[in-house]
Structures are given as C-alpha cells and as structure tokens.
PDB file of N, CA and C in Angstrom:
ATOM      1  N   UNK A   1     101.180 118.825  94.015  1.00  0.00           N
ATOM      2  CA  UNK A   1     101.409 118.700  95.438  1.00  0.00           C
ATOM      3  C   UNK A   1     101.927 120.033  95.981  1.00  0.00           C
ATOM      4  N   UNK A   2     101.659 120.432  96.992  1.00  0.00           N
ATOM      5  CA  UNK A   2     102.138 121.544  97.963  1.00  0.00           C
ATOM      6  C   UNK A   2     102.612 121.382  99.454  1.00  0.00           C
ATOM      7  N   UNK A   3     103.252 122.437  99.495  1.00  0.00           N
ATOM      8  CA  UNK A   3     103.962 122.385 101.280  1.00  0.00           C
ATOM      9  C   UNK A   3     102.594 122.995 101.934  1.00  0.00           C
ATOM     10  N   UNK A   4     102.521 122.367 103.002  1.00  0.00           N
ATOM     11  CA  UNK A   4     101.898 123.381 103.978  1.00  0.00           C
ATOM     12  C   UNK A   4     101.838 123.328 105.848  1.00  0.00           C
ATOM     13  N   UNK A   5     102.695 124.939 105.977  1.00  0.00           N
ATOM     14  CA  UNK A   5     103.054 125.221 107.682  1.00  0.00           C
ATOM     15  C   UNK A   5     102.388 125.384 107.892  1.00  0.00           C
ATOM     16  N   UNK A   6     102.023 124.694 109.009  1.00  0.00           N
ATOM     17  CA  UNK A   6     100.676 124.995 110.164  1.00  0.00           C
ATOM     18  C   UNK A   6     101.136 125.127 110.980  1.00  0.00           C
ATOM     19  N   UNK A   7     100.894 126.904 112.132  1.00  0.00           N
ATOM     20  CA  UNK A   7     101.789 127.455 113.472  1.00  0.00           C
ATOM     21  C   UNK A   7     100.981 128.080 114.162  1.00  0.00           C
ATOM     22  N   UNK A   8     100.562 127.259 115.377  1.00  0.00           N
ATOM     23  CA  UNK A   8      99.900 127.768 116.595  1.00  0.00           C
ATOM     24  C   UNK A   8     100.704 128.459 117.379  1.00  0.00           C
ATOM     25  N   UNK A   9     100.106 129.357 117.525  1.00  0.00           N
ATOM     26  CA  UNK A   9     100.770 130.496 119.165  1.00  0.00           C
ATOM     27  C   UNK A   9     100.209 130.978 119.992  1.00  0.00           C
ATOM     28  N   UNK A  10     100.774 130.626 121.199  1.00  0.00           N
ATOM     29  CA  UNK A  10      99.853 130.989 122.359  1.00  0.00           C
ATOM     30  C   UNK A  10     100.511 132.216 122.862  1.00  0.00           C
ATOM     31  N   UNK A  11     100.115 132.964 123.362  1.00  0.00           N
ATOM     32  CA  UNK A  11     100.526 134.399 123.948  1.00  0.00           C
ATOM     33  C   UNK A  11     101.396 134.361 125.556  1.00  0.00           C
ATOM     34  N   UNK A  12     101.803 134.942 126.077  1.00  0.00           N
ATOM     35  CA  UNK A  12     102.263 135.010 127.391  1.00  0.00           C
ATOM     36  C   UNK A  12     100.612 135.525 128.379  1.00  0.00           C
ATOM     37  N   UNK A  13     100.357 135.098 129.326  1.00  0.00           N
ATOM     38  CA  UNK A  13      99.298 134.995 130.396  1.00  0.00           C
ATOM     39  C   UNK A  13      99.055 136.851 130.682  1.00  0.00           C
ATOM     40  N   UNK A  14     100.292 137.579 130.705  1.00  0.00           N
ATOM     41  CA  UNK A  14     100.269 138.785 131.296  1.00  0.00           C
ATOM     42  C   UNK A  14     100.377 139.414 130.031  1.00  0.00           C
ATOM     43  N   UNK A  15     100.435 139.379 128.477  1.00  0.00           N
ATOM     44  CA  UNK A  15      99.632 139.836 127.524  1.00  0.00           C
ATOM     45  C   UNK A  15      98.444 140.151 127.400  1.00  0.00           C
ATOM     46  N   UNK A  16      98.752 141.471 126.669  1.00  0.00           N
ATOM     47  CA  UNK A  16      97.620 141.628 125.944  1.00  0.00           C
ATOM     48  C   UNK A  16      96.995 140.979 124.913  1.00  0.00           C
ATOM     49  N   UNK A  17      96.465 140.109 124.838  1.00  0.00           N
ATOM     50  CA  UNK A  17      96.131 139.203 123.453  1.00  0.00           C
ATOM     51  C   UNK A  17      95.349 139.379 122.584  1.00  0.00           C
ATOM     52  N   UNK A  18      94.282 140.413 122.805  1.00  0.00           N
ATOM     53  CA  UNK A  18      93.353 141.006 121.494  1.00  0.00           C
ATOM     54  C   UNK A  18      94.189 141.754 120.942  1.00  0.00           C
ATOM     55  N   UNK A  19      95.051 142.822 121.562  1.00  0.00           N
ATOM     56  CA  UNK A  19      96.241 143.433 121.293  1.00  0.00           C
ATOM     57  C   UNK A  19      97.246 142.878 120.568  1.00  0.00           C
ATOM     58  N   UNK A  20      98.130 141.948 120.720  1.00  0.00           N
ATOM     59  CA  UNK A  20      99.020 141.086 120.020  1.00  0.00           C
ATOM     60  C   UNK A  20      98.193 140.127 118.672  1.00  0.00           C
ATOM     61  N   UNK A  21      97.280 139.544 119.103  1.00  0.00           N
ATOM     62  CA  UNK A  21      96.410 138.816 118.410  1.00  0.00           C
ATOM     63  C   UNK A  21      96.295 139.569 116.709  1.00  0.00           C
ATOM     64  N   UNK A  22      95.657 141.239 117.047  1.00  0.00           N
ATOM     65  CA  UNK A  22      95.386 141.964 115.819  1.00  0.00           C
ATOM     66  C   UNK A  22      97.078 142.531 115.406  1.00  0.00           C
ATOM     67  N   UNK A  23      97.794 142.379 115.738  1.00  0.00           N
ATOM     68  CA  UNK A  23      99.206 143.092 115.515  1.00  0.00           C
ATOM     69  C   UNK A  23     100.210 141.728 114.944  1.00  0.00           C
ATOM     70  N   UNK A  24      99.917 140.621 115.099  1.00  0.00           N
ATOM     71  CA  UNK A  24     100.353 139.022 114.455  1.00  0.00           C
ATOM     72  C   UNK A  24      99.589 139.053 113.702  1.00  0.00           C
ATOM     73  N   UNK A  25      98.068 138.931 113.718  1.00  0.00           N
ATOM     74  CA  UNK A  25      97.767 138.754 112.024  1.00  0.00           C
ATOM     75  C   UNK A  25      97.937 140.125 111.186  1.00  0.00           C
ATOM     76  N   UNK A  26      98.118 140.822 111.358  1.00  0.00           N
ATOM     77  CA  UNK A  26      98.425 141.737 110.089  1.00  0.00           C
ATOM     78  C   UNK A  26      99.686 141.814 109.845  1.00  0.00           C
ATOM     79  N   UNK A  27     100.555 141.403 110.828  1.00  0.00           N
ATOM     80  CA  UNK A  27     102.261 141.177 109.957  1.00  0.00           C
ATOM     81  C   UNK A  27     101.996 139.968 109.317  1.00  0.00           C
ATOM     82  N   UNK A  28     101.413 138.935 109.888  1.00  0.00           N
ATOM     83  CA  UNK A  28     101.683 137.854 109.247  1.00  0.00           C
ATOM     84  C   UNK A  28     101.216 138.016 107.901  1.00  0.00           C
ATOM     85  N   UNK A  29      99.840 138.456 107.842  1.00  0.00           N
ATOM     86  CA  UNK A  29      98.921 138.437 106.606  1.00  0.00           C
ATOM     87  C   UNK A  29     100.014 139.260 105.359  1.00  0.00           C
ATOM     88  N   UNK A  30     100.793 140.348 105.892  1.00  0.00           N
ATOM     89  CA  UNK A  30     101.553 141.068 105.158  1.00  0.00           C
ATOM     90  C   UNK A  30     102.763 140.447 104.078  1.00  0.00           C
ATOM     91  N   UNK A  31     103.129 139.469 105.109  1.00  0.00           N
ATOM     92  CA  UNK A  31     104.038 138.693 104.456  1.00  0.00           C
ATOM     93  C   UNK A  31     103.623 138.086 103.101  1.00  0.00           C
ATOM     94  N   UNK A  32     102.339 137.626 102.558  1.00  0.00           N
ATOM     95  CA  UNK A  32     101.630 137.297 101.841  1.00  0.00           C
ATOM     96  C   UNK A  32     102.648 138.375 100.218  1.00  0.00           C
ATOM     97  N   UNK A  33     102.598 139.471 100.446  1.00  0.00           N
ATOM     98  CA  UNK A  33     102.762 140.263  99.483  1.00  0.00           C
ATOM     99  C   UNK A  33     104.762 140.710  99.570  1.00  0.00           C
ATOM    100  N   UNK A  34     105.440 139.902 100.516  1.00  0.00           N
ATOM    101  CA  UNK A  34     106.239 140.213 100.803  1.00  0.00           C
ATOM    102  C   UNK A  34     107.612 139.091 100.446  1.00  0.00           C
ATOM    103  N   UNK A  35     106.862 137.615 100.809  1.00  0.00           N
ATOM    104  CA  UNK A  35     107.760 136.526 100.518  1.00  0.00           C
ATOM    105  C   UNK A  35     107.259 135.927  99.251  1.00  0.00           C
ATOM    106  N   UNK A  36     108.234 136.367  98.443  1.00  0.00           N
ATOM    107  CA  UNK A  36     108.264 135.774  96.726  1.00  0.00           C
ATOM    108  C   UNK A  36     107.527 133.992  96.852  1.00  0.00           C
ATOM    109  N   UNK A  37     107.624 133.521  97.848  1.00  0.00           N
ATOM    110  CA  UNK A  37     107.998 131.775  97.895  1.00  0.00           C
ATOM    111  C   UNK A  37     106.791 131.700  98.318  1.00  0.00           C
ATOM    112  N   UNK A  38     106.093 132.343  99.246  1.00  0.00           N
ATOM    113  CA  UNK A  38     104.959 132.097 100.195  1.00  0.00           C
ATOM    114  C   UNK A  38     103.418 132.016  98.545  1.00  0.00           C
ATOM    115  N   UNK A  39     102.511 131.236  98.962  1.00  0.00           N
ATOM    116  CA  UNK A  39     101.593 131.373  97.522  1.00  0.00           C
ATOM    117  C   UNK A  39     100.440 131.260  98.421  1.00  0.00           C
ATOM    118  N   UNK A  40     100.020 131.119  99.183  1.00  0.00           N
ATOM    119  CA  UNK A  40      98.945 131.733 100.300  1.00  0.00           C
ATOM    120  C   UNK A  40      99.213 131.685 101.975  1.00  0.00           C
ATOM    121  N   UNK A  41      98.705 132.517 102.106  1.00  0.00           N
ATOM    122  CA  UNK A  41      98.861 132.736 104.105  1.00  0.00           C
ATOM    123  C   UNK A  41      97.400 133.137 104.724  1.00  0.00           C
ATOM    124  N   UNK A  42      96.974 132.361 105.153  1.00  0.00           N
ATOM    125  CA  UNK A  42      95.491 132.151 106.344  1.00  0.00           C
ATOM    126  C   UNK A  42      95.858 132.044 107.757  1.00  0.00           C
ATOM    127  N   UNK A  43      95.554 133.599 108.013  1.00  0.00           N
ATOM    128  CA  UNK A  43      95.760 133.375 110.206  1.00  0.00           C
ATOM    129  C   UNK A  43      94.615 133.832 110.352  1.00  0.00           C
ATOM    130  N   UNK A  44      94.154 132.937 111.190  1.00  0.00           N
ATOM    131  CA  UNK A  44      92.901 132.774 112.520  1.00  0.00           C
ATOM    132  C   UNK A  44      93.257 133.383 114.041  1.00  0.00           C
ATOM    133  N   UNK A  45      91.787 133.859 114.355  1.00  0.00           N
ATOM    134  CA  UNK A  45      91.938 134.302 115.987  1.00  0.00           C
ATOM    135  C   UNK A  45      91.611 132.963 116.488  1.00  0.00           C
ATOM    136  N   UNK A  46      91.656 132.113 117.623  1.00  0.00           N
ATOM    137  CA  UNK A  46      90.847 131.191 118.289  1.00  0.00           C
ATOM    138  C   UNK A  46      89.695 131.753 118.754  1.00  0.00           C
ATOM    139  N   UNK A  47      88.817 131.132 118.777  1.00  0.00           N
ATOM    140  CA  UNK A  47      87.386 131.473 119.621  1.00  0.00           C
ATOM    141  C   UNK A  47      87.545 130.630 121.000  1.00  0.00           C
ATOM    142  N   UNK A  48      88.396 129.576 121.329  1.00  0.00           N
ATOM    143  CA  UNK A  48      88.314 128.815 122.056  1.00  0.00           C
ATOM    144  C   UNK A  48      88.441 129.140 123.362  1.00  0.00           C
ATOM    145  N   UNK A  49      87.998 129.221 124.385  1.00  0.00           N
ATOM    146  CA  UNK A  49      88.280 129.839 126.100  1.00  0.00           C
ATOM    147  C   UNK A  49      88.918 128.359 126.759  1.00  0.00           C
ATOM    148  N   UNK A  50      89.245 127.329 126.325  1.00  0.00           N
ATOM    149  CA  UNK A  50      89.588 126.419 127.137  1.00  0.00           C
ATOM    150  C   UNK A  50      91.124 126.391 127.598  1.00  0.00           C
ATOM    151  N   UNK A  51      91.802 126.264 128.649  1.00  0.00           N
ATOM    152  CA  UNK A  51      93.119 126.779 129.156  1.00  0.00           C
ATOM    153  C   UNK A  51      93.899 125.850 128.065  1.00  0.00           C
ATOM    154  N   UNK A  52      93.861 124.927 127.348  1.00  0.00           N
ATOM    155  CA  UNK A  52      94.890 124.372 126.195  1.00  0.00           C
ATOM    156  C   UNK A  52      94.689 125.071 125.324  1.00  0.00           C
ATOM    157  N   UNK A  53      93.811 125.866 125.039  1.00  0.00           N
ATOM    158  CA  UNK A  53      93.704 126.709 123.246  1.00  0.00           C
ATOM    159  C   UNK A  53      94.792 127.888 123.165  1.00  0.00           C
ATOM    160  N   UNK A  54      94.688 127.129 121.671  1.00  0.00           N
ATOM    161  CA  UNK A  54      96.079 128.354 121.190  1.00  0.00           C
ATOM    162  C   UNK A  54      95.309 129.530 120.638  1.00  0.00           C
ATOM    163  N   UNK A  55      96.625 130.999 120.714  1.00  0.00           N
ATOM    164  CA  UNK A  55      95.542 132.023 120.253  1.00  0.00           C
ATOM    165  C   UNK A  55      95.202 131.895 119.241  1.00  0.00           C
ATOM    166  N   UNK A  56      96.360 131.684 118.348  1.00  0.00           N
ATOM    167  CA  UNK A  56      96.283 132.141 116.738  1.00  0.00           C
ATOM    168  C   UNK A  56      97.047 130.889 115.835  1.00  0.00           C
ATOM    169  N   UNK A  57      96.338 130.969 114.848  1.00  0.00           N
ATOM    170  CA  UNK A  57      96.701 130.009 113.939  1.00  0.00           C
ATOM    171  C   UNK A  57      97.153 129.827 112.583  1.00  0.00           C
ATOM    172  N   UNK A  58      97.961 129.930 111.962  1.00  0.00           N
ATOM    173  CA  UNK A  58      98.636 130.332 110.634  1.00  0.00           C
ATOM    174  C   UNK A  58      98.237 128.994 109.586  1.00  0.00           C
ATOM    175  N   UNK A  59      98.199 128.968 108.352  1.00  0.00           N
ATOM    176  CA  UNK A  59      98.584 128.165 107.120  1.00  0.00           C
ATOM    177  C   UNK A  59      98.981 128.596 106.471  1.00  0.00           C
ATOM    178  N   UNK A  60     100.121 128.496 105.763  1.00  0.00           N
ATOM    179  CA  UNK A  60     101.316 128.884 105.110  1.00  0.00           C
ATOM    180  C   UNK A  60     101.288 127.988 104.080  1.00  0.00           C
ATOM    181  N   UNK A  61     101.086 128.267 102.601  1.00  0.00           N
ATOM    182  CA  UNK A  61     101.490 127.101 101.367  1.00  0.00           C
ATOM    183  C   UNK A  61     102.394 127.566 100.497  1.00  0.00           C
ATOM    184  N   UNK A  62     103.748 126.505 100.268  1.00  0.00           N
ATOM    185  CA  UNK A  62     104.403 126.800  99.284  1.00  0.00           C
ATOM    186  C   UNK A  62     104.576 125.615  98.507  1.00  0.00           C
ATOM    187  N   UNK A  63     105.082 125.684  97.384  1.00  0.00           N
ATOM    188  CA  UNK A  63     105.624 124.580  96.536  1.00  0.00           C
ATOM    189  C   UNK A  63     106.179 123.891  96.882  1.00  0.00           C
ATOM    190  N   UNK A  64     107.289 123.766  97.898  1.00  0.00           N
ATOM    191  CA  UNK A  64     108.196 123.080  98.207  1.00  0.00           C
ATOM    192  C   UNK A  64     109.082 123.130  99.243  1.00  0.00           C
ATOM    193  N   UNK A  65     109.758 122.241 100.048  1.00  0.00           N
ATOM    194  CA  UNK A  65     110.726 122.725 100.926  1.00  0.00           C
ATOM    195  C   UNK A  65     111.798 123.915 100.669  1.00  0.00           C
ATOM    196  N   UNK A  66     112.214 123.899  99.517  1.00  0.00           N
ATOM    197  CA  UNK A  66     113.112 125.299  99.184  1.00  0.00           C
ATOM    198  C   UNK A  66     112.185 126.789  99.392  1.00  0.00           C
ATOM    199  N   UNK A  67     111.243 126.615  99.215  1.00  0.00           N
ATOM    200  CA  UNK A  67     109.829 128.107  99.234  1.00  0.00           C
ATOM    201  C   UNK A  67     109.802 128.092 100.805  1.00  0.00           C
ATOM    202  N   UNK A  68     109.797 126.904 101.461  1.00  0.00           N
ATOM    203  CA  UNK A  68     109.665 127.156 103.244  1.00  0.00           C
ATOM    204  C   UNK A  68     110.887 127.577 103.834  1.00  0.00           C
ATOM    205  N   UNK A  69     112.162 127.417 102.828  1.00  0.00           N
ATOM    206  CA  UNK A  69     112.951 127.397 103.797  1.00  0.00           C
ATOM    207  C   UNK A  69     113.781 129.032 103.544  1.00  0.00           C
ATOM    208  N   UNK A  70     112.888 129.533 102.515  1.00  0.00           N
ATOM    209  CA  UNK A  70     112.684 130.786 101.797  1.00  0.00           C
ATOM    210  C   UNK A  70     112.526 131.638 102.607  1.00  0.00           C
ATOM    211  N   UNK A  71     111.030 131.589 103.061  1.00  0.00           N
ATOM    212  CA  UNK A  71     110.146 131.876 104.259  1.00  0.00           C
ATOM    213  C   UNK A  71     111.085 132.518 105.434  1.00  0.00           C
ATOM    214  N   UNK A  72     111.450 131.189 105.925  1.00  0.00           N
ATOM    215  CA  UNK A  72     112.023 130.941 107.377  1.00  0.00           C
ATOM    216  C   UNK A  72     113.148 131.863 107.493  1.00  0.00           C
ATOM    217  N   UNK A  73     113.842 132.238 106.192  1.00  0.00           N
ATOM    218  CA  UNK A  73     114.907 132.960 106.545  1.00  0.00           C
ATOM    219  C   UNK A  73     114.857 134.971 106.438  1.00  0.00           C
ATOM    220  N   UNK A  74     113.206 134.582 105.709  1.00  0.00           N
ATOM    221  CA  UNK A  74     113.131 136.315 104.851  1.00  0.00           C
ATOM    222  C   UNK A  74     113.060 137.583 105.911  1.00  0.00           C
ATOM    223  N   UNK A  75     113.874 138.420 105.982  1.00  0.00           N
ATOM    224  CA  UNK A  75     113.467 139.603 106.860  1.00  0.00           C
ATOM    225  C   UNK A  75     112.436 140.267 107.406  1.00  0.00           C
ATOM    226  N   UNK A  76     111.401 139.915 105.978  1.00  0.00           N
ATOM    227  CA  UNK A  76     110.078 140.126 107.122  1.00  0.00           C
ATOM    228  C   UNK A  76     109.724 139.601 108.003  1.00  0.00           C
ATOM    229  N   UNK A  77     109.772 137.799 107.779  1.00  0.00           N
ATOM    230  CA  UNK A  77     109.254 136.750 108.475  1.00  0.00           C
ATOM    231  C   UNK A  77     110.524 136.821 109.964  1.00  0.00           C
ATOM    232  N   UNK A  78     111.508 136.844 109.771  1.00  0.00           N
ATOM    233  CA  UNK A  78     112.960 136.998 110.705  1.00  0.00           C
ATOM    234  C   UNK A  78     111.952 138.110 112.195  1.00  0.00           C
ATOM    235  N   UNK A  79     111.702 139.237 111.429  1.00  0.00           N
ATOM    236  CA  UNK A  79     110.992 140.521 112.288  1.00  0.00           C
ATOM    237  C   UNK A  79     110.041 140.003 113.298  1.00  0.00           C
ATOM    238  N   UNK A  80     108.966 138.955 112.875  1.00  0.00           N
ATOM    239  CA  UNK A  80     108.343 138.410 113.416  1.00  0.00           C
ATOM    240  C   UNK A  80     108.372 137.500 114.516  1.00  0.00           C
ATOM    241  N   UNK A  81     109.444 136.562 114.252  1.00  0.00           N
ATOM    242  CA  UNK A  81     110.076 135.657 114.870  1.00  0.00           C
ATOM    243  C   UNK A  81     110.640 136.256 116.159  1.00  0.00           C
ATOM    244  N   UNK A  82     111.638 137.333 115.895  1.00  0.00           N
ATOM    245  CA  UNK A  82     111.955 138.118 116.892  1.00  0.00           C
ATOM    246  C   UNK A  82     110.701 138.917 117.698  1.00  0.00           C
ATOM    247  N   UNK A  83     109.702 139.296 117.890  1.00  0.00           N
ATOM    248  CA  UNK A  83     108.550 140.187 118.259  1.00  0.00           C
ATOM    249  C   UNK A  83     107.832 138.764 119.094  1.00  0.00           C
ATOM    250  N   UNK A  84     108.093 138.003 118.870  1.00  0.00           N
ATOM    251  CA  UNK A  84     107.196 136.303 119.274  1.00  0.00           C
ATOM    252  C   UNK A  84     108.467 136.059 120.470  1.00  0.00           C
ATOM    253  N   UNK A  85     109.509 136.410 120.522  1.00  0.00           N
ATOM    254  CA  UNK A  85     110.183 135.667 121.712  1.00  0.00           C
ATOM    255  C   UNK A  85     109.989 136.817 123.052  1.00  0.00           C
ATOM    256  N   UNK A  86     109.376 137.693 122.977  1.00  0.00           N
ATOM    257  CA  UNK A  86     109.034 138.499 123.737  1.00  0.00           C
ATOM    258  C   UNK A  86     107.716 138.565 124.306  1.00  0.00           C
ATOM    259  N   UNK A  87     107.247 137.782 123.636  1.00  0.00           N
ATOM    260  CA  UNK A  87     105.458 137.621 123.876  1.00  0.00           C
ATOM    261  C   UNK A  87     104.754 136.326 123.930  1.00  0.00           C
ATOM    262  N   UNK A  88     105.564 135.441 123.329  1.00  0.00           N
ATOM    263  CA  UNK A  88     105.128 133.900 123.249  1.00  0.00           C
ATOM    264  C   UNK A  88     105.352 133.257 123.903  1.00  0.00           C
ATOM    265  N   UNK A  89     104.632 132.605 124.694  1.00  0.00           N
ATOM    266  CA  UNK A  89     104.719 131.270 125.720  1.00  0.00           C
ATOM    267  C   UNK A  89     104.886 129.858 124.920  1.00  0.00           C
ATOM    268  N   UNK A  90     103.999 129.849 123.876  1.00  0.00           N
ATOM    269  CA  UNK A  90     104.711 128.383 123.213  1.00  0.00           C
ATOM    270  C   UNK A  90     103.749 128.161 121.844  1.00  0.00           C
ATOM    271  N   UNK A  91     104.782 127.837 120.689  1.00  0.00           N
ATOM    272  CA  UNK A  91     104.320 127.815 120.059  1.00  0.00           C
ATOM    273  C   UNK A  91     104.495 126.158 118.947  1.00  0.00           C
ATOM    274  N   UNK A  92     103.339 125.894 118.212  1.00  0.00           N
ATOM    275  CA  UNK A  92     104.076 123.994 117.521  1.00  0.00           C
ATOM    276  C   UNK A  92     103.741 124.481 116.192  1.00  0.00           C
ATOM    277  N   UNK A  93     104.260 123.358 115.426  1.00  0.00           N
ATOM    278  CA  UNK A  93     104.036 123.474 114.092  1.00  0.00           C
ATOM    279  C   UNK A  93     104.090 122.373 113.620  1.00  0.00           C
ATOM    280  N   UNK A  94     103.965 122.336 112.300  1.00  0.00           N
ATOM    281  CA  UNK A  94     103.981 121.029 110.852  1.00  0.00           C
ATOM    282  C   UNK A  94     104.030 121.697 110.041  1.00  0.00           C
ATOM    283  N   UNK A  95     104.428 120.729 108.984  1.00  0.00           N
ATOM    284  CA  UNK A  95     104.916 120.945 107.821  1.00  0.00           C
ATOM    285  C   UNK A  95     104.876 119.428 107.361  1.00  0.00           C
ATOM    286  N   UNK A  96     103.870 119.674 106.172  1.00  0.00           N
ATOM    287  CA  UNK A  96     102.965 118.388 105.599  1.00  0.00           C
ATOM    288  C   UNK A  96     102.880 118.472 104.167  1.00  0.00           C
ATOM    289  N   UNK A  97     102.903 117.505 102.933  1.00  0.00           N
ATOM    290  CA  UNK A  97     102.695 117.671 101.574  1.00  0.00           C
ATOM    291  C   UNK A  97     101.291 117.248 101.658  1.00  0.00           C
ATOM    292  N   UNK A  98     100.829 118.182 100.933  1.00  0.00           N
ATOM    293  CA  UNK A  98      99.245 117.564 100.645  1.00  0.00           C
ATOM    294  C   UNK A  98      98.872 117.546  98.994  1.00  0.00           C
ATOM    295  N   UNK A  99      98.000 116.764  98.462  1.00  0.00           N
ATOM    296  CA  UNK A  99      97.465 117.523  97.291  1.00  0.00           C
ATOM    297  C   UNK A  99      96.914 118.734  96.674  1.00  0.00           C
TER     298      UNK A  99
END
C-alpha cells in the first residue's frame, strides 16, 4: 500500500501562468531528488481553457503518513509553499492509500 498527494493549483488571474506554470513544475519535479520520503512526483500543465480548471497538477507517493508529513515540513518543499502564497488563488488536495 502507498500514500498518495494529489495538489491542484490555480494561479492568480493577473499572472503569468506559462511563466509560473514552467517555474512550479521544475521546483516541484526537483524535490523528487531532494525529499528522502518522497518515492515519486508527477506534475502536469492543464490543457483545460474552462474558467473552473486548475493550472497544474501534482502526485506525490510515499509510504506512509510519516514520508508526507516528511514532505510537508522539508525546506525545499517549505520554499515552495512560500512562492505559492504570492501567486496562488486556490489551491485543494487529498491524500488517499491506494494499492
């Protein structure tokens, strides 16, 4: 069994979002090689033009709630978090065990 975060983010309206878009997935993707706990990371652009679509889309898998909560606190991931309250209009998530 595995953890897995799933985190949509939508950008602020007066963003740049191809801009932010390519500058979130390559921190995010980075983290990959960065958080001991993290054991794969998949971010997506949306293709979607409809005014509910989110830009970008993360999957995050770890072993366990202790590996997420790993994550949540690590300085890289922290960097990020901070760079998103300046640019993010709204963002949801889950966190689900799957097989």
């Amino acid at each position: 069994m595995m953890l897995k975060h799933i985190v949509m983010i939508k950008f602020n309206a007066r963003e740049d979002v191809e801009k932010l878009s390519r500058e979130f997935m390559q921190n995010l993707q980075a983290l990959e090689t960065s958080v001991p706990s993290l054991k794969s990371m998949e971010v997506g652009k949306n293709i979607s033009t409809k005014p509910s679509a989110y830009h970008l889309v993360l999957t995050a898998v770890f072993d366990n709630e202790e590996g997420l909560n790993a994550y949540r606190v690590h300085p890289d991931h922290v960097k990020i978090l901070d760079r998103m309250k300046t640019t993010v209009e709204k963002v949801a998530a889950v966190d689900y065990f799957a097989e």
